[in-house]
Protein backbone atom coordinates (compact mmCIF):
# COMPACT_ATOMS: atom_id res chain seq x y z
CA UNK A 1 9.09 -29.27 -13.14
CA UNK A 2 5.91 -28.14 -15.14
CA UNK A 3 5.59 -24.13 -15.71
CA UNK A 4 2.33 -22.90 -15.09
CA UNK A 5 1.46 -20.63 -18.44
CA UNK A 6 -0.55 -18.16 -15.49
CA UNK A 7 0.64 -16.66 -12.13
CA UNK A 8 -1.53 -14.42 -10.83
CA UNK A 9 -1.00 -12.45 -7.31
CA UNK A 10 -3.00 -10.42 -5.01
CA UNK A 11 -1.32 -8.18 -2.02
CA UNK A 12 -4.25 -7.35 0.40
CA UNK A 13 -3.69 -4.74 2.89
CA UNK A 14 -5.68 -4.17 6.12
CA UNK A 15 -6.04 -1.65 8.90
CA UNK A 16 -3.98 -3.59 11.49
CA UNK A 17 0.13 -4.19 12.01
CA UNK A 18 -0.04 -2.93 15.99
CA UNK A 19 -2.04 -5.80 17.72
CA UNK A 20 -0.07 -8.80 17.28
CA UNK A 21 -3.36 -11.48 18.53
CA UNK A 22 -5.44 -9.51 15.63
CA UNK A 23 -2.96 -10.04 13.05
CA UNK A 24 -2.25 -13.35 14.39
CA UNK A 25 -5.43 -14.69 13.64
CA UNK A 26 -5.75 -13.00 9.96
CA UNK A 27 -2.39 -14.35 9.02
CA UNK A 28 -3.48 -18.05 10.34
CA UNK A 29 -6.69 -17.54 8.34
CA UNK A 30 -3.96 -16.51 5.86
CA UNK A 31 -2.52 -19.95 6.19
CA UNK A 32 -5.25 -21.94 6.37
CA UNK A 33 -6.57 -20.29 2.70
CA UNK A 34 -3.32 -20.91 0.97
CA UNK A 35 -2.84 -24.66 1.97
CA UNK A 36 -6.73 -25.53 1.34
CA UNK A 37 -6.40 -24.71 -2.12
CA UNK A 38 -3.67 -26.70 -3.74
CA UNK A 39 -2.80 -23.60 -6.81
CA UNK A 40 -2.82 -20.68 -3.95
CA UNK A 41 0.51 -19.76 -1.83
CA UNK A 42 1.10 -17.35 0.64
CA UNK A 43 4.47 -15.78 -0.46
CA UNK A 44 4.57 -12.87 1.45
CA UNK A 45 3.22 -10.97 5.47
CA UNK A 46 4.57 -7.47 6.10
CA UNK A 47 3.72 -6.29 9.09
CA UNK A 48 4.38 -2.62 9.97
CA UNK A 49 3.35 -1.35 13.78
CA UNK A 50 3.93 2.52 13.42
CA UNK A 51 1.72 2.23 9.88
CA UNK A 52 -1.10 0.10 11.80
CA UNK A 53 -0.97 -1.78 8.18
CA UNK A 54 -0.06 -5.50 7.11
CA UNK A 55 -0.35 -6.62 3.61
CA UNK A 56 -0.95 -10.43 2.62
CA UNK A 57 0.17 -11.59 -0.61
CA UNK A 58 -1.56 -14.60 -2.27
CA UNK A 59 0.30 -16.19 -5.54
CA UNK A 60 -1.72 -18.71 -7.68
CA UNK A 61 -2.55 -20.28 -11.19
CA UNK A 62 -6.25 -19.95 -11.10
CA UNK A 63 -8.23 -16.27 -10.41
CA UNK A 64 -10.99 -18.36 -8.72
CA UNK A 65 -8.45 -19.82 -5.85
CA UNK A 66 -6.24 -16.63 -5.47
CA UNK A 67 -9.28 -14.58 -4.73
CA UNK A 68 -11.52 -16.82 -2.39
CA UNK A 69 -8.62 -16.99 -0.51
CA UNK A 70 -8.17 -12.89 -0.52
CA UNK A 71 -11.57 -13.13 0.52
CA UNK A 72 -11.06 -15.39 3.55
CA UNK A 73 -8.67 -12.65 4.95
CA UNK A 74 -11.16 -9.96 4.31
CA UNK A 75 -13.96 -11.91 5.98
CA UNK A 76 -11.50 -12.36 9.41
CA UNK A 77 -10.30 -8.81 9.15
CA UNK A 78 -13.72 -7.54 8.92
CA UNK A 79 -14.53 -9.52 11.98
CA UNK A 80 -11.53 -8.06 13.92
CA UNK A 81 -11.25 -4.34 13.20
CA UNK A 82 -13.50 -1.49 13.85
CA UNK A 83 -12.25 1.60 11.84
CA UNK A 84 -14.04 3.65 14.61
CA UNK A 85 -11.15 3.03 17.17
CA UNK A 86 -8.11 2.03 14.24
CA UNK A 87 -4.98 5.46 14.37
CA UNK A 88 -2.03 4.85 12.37
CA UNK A 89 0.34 6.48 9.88
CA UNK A 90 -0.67 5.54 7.16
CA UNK A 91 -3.26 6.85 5.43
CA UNK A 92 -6.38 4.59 4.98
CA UNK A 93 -9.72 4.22 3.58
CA UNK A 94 -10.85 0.71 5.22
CA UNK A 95 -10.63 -2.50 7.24
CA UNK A 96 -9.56 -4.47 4.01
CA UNK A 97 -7.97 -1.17 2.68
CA UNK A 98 -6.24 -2.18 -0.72
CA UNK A 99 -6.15 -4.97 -2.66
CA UNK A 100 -3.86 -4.67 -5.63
CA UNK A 101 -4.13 -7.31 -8.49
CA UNK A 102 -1.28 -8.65 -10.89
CA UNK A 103 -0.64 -10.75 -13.94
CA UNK A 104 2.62 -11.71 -13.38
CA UNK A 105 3.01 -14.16 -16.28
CA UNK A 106 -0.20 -14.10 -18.36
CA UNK A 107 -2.48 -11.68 -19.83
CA UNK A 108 -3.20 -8.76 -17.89
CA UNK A 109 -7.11 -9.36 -18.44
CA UNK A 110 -6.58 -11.86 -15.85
CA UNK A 111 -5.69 -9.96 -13.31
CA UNK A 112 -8.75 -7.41 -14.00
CA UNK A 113 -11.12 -10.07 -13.79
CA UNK A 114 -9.22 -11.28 -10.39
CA UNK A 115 -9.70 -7.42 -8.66
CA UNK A 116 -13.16 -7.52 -10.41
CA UNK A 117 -14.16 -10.30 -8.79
CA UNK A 118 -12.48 -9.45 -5.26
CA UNK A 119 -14.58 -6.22 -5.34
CA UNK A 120 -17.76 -8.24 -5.65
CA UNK A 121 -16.86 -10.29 -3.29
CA UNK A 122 -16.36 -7.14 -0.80
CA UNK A 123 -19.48 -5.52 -1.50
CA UNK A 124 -20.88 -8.72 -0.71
CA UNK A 125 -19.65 -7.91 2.73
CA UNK A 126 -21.48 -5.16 3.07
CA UNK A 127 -17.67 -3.34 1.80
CA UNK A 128 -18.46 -0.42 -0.92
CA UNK A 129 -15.23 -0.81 -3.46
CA UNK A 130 -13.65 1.74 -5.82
CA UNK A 131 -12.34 -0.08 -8.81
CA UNK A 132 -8.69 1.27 -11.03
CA UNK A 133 -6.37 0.21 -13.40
CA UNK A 134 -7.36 -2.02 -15.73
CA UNK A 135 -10.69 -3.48 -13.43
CA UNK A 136 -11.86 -0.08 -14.07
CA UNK A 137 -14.29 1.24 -16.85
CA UNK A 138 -12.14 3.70 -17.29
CA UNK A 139 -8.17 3.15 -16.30
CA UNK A 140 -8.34 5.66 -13.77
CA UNK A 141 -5.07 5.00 -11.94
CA UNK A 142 -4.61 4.38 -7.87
CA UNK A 143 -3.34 7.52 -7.02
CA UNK A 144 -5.84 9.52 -8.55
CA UNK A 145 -8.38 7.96 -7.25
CA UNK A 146 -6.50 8.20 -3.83
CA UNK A 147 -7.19 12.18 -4.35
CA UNK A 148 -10.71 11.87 -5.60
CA UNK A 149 -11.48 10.54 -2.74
CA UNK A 150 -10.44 12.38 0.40
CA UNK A 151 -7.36 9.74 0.86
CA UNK A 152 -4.39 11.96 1.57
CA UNK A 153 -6.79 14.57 3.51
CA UNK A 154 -7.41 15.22 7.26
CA UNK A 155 -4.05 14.99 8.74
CA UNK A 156 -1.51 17.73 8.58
CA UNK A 157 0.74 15.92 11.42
CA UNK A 158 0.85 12.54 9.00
CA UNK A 159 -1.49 10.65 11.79
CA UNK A 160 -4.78 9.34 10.63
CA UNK A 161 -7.48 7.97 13.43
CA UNK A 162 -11.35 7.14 13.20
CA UNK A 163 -13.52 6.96 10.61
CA UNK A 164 -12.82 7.76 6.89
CA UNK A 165 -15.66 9.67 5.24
CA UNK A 166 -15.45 9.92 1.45
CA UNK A 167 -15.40 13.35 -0.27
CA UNK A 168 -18.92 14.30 -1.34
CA UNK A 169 -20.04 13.15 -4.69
CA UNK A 170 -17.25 9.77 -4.92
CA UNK A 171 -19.05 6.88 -6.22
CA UNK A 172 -18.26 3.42 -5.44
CA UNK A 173 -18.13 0.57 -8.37
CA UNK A 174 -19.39 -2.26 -5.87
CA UNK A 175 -21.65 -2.26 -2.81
CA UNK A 176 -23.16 0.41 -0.66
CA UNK A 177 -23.40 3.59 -1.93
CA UNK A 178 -22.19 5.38 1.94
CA UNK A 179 -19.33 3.33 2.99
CA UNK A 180 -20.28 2.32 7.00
CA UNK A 181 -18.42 3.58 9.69
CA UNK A 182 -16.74 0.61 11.69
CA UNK A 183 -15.89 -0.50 7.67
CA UNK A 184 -14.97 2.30 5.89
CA UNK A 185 -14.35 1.28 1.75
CA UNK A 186 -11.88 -0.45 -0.22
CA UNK A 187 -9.95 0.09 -3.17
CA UNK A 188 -9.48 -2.91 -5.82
CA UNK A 189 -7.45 -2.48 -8.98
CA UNK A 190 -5.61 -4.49 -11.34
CA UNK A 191 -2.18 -3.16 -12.78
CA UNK A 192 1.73 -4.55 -13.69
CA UNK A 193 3.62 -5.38 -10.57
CA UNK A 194 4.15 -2.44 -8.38
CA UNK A 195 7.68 -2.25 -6.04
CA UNK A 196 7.01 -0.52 -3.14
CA UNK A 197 10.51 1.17 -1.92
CA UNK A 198 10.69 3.01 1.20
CA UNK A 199 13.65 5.53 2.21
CA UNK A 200 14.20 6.30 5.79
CA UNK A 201 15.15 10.12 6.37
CA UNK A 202 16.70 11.19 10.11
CA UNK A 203 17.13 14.29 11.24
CA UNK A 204 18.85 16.66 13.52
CA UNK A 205 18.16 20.11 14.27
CA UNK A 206 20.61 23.06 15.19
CA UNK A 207 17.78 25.01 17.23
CA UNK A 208 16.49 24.67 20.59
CA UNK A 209 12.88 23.57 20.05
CA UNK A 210 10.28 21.36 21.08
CA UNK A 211 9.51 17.54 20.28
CA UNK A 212 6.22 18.69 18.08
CA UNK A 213 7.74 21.29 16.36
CA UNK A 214 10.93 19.38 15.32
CA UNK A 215 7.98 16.68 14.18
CA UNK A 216 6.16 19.21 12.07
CA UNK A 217 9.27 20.81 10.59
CA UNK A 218 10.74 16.93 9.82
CA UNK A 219 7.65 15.47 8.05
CA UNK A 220 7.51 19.58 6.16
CA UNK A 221 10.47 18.38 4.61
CA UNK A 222 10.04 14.48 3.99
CA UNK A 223 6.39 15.95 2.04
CA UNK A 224 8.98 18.55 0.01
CA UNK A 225 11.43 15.96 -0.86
CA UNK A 226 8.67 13.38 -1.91
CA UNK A 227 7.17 16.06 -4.46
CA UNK A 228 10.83 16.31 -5.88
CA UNK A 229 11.40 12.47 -6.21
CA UNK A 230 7.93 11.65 -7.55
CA UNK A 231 6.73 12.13 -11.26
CA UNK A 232 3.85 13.87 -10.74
CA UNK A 233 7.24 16.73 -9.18
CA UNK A 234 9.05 16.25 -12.25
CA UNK A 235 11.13 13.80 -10.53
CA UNK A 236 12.00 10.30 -11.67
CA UNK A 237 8.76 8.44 -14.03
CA UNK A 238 6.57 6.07 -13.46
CA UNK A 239 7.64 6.71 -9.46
CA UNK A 240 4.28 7.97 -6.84
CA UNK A 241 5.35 8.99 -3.22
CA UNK A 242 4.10 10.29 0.01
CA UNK A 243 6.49 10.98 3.76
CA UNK A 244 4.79 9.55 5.95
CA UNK A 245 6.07 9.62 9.95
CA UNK A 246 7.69 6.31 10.70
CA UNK A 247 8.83 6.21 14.48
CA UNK A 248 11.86 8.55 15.19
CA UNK A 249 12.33 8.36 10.99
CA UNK A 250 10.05 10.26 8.38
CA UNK A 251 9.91 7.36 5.30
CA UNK A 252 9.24 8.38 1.81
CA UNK A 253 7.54 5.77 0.54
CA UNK A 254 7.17 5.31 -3.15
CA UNK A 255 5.28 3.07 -5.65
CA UNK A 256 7.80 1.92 -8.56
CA UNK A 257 5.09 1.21 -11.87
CA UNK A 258 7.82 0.09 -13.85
CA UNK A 259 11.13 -0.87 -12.11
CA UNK A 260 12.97 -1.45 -15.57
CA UNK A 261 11.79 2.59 -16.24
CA UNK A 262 12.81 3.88 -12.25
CA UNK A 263 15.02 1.15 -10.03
CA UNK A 264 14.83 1.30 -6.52
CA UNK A 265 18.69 2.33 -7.08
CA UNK A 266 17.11 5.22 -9.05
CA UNK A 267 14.80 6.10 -6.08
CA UNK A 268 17.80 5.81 -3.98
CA UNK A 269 20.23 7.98 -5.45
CA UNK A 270 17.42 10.84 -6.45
CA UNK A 271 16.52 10.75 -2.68
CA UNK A 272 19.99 11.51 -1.71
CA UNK A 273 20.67 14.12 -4.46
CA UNK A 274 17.63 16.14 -3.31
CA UNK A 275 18.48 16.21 0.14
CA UNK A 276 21.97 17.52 -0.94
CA UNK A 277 19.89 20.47 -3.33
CA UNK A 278 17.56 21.50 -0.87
CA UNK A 279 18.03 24.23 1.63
CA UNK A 280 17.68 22.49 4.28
CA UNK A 281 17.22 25.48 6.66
CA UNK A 282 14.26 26.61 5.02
CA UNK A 283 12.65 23.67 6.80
CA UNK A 284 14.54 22.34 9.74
CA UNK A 285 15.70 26.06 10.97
CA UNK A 286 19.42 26.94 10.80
CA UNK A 287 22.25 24.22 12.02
CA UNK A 288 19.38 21.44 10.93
CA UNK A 289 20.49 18.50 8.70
CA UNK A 290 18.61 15.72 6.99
CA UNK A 291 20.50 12.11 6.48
CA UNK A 292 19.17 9.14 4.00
CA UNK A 293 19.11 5.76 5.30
CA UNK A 294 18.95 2.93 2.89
CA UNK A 295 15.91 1.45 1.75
CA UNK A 296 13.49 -1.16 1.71
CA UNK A 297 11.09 -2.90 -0.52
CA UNK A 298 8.18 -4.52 1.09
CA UNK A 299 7.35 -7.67 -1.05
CA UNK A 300 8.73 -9.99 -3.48
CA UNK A 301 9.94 -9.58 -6.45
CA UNK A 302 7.88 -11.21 -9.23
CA UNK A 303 10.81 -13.74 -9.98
CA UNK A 304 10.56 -14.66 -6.41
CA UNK A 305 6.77 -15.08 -6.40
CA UNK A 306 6.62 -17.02 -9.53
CA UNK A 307 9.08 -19.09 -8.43
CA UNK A 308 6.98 -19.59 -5.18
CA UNK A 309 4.07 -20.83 -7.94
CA UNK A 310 6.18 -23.09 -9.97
CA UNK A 311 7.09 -24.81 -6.86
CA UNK A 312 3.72 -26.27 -6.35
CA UNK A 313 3.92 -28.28 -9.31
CA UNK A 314 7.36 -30.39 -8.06
């Protein structure tokens, strides 16, 4: 078996995980993308209902073949969602929301030109794009231009629905400068692998009180305990995370930059030690309790994925 000197990957997340036909038909354009291009595979499809979200990943050689095909999955997802009517929760910003780019053997300029050439390839959709990382003029990272941008605004209950509007004055790198309405924008960026590591919290609650409240006073806490676990909370580095509402659960769901500096063992184990610090009453009301459930990462590893690429070769 030959190694491939490159392997280059590209997780593209849209607006839709609840209608299976919809996502049907983007994952067989999925498919159809990866096995007309003989470099390209389709390693990974994670489909999440209660986040209205389902990411793609595309593994290749060449930049050229991993993003045509990243673009055949925007083209069908921009055909079959209208942001107007998508709800979810998980925040969002688009149809083809995120598409993260990654040299996973290589040099990383690769996977810059990759993202750069994805965004041009949106805006030739008629999809404005926000570049980061190293696509970027100027390294601005995903989760600050996440905040720049209006992204974790405009829902205190962790729901999200309609359109997303932009804050006043955020510029786009590609496309339109007023993202459209049934479109909404995308964000393209090029950095090292991310993990993406989710920890389930339940709950239970001593007090008599309503289904909402208990809600509010659950996802109160998963936002407090996501502060403590993240960096930017003095928690562990190179770890970003959000609680979002997941079904009965409230998930914190964290991006690892750098699994070698913060494992998802790390995660794990600073997740559980908060939950035993914090006073719990101070957000679930006296006789309330909080439990950790394990986690989950969403995608391959990059052994797995460049394993996946090697493979074509044999």
């Amino acid at each position: 078996m030959s190694l491939a000197s490159r392997a280059l990957a590209a997780v593209v997340y849209v607006s839709e995980g609840k209608r299976a036909r919809v996502v049907d038909v983007i994952e067989r354009v999925a498919r159809d993308a990866a096995s007309r291009r003989r470099g390209v595979v389709l390693v990974n499809v994670f489909r999440d209902d209660v986040y209205n979200r389902t990411g793609f990943t595309f593994a290749g050689t060449e930049g050229r073949d991993v993003r045509e095909a990243s673009l055949d999955v925007a083209r069908a997802s921009l055909r079959e969602i209208d942001m107007r009517t998508h709800g979810g929760t998980h925040p969002r910003v688009g149809v083809v929301d995120h598409v993260s780019c990654h040299a996973l053997r290589g040099a990383r300029e690769d996977a810059a030109a990759l993202a750069r050439g994805i965004g041009k390839g949106l805006a030739s959709f008629g999809v404005p794009c926000a570049l980061y990382g190293d696509a970027s003029r100027d390294g601005i990272g995903l989760d600050e231009i996440r905040r720049r941008s209006g992204y974790f605004s405009g829902s205190r209950e962790g729901t999200w629905s309609g359109t997303f509007t932009a804050e006043r004055g955020f510029a786009f790198d590609y496309g339109p400068e007023e993202a459209p309405e049934s479109v909404g924008f995308s964000m393209v960026g090029a950095v090292p692998w991310v993990c993406n590591y989710n920890v389930p919290l339940t709950f239970e609650f001593g007090e008599d009180v309503d289904e909402d409240v208990r809600a509010t006073r659950a996802l109160a806490y998963g936002r407090a305990l996501a502060r403590r676990v993240s960096a930017r909370g003095g928690g562990l580095p190179l770890v970003q995370s959000m609680a979002l509402p997941h079904g009965d659960a409230v998930e914190v769901a964290c991006n690892l930059l750098d699994t070698n500096v913060s494992s998802t063992a790390d995660v794990q184990r600073a997740t559980a030690a908060a939950v035993a610090d914090m006073d719990v009453a101070k957000h679930l009301g006296e006789g309330g309790a909080a439990r950790v459930g394990d986690g989950y990462v969403t995608n391959q590893t990059p052994e797995t994925i460049i394993a996946a690429i090697d493979a074509l070769d044999t």
